[in-house]
N, C-alpha and C. Protein backbone atom coordinates (compact mmCIF):
# COMPACT_ATOMS: atom_id res chain seq x y z
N UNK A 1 39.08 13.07 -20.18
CA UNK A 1 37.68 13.27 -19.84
C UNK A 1 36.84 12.50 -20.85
N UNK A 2 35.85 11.68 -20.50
CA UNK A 2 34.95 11.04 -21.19
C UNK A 2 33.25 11.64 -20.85
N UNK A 3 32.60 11.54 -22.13
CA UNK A 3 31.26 11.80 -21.70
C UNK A 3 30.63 10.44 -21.99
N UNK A 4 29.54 10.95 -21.12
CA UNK A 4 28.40 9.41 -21.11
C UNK A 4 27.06 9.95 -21.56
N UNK A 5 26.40 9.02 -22.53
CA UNK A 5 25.01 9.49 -22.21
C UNK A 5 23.90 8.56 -21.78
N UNK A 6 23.02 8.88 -21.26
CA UNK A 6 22.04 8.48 -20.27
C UNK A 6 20.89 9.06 -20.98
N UNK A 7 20.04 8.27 -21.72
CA UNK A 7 18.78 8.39 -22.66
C UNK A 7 17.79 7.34 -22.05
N UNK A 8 16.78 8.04 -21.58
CA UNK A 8 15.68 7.63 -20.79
C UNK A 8 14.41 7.97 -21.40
N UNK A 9 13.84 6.86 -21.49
CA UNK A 9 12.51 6.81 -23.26
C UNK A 9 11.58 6.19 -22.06
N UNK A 10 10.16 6.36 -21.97
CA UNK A 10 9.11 5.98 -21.49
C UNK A 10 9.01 4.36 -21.81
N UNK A 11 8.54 3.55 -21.10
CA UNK A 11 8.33 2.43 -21.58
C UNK A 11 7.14 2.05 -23.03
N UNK A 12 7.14 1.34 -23.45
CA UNK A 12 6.76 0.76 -24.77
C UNK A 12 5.03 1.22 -24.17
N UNK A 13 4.82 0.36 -23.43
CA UNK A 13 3.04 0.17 -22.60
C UNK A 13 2.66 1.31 -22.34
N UNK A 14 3.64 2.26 -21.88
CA UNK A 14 2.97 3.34 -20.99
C UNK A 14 2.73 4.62 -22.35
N UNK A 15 1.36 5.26 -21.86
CA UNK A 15 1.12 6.52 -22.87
C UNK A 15 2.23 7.30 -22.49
N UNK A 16 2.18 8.17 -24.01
CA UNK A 16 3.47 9.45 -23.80
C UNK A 16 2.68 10.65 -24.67
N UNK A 17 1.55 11.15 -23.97
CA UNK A 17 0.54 12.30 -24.56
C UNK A 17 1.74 13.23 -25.11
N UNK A 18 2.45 13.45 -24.75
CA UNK A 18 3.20 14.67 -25.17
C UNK A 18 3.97 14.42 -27.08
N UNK A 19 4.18 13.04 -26.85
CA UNK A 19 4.57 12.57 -27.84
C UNK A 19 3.58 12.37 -28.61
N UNK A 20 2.79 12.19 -28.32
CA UNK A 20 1.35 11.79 -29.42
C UNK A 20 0.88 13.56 -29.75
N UNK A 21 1.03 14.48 -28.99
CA UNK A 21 0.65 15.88 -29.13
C UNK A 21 1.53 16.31 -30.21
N UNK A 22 3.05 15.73 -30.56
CA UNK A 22 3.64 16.67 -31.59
C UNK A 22 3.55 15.79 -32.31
N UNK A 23 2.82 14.71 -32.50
CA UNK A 23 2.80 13.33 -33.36
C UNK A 23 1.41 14.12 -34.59
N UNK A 24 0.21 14.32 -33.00
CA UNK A 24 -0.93 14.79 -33.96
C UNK A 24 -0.24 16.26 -34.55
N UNK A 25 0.11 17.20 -34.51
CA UNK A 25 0.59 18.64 -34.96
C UNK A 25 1.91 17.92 -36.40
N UNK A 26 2.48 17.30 -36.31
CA UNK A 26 3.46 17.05 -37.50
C UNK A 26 2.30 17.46 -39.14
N UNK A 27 1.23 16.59 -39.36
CA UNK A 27 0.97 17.13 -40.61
C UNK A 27 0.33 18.20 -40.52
N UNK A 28 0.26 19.26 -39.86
CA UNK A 28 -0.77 20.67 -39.92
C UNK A 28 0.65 21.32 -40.01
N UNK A 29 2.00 21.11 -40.13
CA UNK A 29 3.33 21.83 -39.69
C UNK A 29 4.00 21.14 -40.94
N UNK A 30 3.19 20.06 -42.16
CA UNK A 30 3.73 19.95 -43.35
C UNK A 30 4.75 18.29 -43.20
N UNK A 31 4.99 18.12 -42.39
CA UNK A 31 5.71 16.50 -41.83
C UNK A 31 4.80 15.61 -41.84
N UNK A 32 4.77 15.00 -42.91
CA UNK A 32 4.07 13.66 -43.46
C UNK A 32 5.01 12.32 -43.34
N UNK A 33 4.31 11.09 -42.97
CA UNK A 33 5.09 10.14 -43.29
C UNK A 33 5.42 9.32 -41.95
N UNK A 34 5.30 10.11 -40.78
CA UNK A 34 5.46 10.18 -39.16
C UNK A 34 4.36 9.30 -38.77
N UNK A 35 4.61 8.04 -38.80
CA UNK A 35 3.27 7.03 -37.89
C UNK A 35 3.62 7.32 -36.57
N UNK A 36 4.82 7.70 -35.60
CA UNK A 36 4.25 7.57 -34.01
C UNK A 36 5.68 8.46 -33.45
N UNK A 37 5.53 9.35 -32.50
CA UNK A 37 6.54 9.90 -31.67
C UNK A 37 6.67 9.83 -30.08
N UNK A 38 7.72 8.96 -29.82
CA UNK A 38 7.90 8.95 -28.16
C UNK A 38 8.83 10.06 -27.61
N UNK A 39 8.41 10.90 -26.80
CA UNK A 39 9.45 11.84 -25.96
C UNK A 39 10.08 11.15 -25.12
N UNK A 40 11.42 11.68 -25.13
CA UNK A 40 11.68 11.47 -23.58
C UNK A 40 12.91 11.87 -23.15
N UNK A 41 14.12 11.92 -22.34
CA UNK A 41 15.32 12.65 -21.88
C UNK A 41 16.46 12.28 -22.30
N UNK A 42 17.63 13.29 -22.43
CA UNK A 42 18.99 12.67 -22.31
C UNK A 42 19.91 13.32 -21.62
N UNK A 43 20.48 12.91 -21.04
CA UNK A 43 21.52 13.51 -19.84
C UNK A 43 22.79 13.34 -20.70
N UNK A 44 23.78 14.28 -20.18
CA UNK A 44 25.55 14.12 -20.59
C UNK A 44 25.69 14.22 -19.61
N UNK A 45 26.44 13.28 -19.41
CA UNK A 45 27.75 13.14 -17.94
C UNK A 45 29.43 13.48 -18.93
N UNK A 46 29.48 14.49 -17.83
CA UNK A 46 31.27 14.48 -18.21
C UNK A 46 32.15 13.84 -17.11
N UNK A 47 32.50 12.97 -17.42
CA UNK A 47 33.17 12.23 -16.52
C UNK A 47 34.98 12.43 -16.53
N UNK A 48 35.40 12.63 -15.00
CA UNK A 48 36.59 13.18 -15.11
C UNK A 48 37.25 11.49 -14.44
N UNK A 49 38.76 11.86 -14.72
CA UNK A 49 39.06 10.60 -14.92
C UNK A 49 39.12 9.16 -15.64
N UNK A 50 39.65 8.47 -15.46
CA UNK A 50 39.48 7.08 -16.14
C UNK A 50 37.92 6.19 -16.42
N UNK A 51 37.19 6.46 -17.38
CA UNK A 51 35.85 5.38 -17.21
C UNK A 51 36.18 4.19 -17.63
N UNK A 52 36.35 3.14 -16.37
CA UNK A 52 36.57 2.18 -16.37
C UNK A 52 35.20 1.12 -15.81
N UNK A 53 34.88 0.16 -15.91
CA UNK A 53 33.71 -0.61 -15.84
C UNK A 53 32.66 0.14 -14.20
N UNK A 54 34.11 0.26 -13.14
CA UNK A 54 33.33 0.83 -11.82
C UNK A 54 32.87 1.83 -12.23
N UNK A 55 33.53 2.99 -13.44
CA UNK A 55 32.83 4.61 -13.20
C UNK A 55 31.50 3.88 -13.91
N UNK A 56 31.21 2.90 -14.96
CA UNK A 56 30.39 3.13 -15.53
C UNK A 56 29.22 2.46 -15.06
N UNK A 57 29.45 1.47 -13.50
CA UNK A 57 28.84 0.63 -12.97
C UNK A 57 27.98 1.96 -11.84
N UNK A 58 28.76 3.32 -11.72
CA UNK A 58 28.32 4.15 -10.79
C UNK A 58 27.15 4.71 -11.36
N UNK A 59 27.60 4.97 -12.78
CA UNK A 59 26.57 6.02 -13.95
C UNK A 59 25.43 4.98 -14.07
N UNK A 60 25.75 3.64 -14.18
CA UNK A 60 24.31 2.88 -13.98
C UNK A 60 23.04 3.05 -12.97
N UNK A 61 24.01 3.07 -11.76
CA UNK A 61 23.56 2.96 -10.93
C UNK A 61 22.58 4.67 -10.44
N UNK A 62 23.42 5.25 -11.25
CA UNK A 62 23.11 7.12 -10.81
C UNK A 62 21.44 6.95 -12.04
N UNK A 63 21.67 6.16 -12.90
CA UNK A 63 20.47 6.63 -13.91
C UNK A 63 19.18 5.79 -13.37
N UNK A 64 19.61 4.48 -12.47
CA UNK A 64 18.44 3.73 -11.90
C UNK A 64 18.31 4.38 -10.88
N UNK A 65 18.48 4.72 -9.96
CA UNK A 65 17.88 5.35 -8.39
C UNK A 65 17.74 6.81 -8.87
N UNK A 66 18.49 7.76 -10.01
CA UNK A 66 17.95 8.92 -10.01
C UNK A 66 17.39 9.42 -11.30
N UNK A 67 18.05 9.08 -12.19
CA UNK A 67 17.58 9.79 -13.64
C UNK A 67 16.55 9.29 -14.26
N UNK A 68 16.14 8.12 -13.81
CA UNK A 68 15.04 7.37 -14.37
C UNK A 68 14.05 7.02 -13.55
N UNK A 69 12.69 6.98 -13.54
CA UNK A 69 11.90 6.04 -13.34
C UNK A 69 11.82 4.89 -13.37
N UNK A 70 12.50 3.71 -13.18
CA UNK A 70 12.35 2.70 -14.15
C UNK A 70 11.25 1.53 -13.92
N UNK A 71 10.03 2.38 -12.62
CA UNK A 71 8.74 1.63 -13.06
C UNK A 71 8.08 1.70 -14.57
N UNK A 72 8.70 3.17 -14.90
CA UNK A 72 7.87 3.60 -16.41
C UNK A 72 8.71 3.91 -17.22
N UNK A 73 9.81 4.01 -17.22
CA UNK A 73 10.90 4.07 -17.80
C UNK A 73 12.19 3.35 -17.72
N UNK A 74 12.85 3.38 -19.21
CA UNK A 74 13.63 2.57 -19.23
C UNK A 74 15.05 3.16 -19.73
N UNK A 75 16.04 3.11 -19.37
CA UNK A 75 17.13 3.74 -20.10
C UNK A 75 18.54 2.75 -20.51
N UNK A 76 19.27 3.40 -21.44
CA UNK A 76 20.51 3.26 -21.88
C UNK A 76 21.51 4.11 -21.84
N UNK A 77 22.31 3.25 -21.23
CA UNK A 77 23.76 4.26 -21.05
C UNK A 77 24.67 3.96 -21.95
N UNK A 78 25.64 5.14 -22.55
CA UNK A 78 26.28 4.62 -23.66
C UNK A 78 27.48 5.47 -23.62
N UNK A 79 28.68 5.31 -24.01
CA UNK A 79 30.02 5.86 -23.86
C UNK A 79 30.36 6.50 -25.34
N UNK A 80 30.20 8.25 -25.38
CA UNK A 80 30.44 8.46 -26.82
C UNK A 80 32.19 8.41 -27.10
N UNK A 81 32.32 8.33 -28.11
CA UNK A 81 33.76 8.20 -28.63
C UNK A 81 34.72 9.68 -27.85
N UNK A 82 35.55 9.63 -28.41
CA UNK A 82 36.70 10.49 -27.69
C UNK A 82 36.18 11.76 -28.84
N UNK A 83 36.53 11.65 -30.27
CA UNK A 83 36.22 12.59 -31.39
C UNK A 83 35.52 13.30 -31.36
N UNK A 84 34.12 12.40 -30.54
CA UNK A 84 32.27 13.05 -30.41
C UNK A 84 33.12 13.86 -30.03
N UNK A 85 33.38 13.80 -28.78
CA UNK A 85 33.42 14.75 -27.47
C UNK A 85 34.39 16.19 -28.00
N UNK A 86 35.68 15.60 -28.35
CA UNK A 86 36.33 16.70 -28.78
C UNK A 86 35.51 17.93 -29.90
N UNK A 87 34.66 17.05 -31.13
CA UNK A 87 33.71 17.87 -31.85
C UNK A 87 32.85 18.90 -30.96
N UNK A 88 32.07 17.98 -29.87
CA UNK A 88 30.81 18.70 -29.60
C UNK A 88 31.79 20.04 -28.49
N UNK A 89 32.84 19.65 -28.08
CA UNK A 89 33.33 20.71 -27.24
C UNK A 89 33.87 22.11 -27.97
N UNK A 90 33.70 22.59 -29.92
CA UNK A 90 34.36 23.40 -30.27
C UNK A 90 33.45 24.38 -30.24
């Protein structure tokens, strides 16, 4: 079993109020030093079977027609190691 992740960040141009909302609140909460914060999502896929270029050509394809926007958003898909996975599963 392999996991994937699928991290979907607003584009550069487009406002992200939400991010600018915990951007302005960081120094009233003591976090100095913070010039700018973008929100935005990350999905885990657990993928059963072999991820071979097709599974990962599917997960592309699953994050452009569904997980993303990608008029306003932009994402990266990325294959964590075998170790991650075994760690994050204890």
């Amino acid at each position: 079993m392999a996991r994937v992740v699928v991290d979907v960040m607003l584009k550069p141009e487009i406002l992200d109020p939400q991010g600018q909302a915990v951007q302005r609140a960081l120094p009233r909460l003591g976090f100095h030093g913070i010039s700018d914060v973008r929100q935005g999502k990350r999905f885990e896929l657990e993928v059963d079977g072999p991820l071979d270029e097709a599974a990962l050509a599917r997960i592309r394809d699953l994050a452009e027609s569904f997980l993303a926007n990608t008029v306003i958003e932009d994402f990266t898909v990325k294959v964590e190691e075998a170790a991650e996975v075994a760690e994050a599963a204890k």
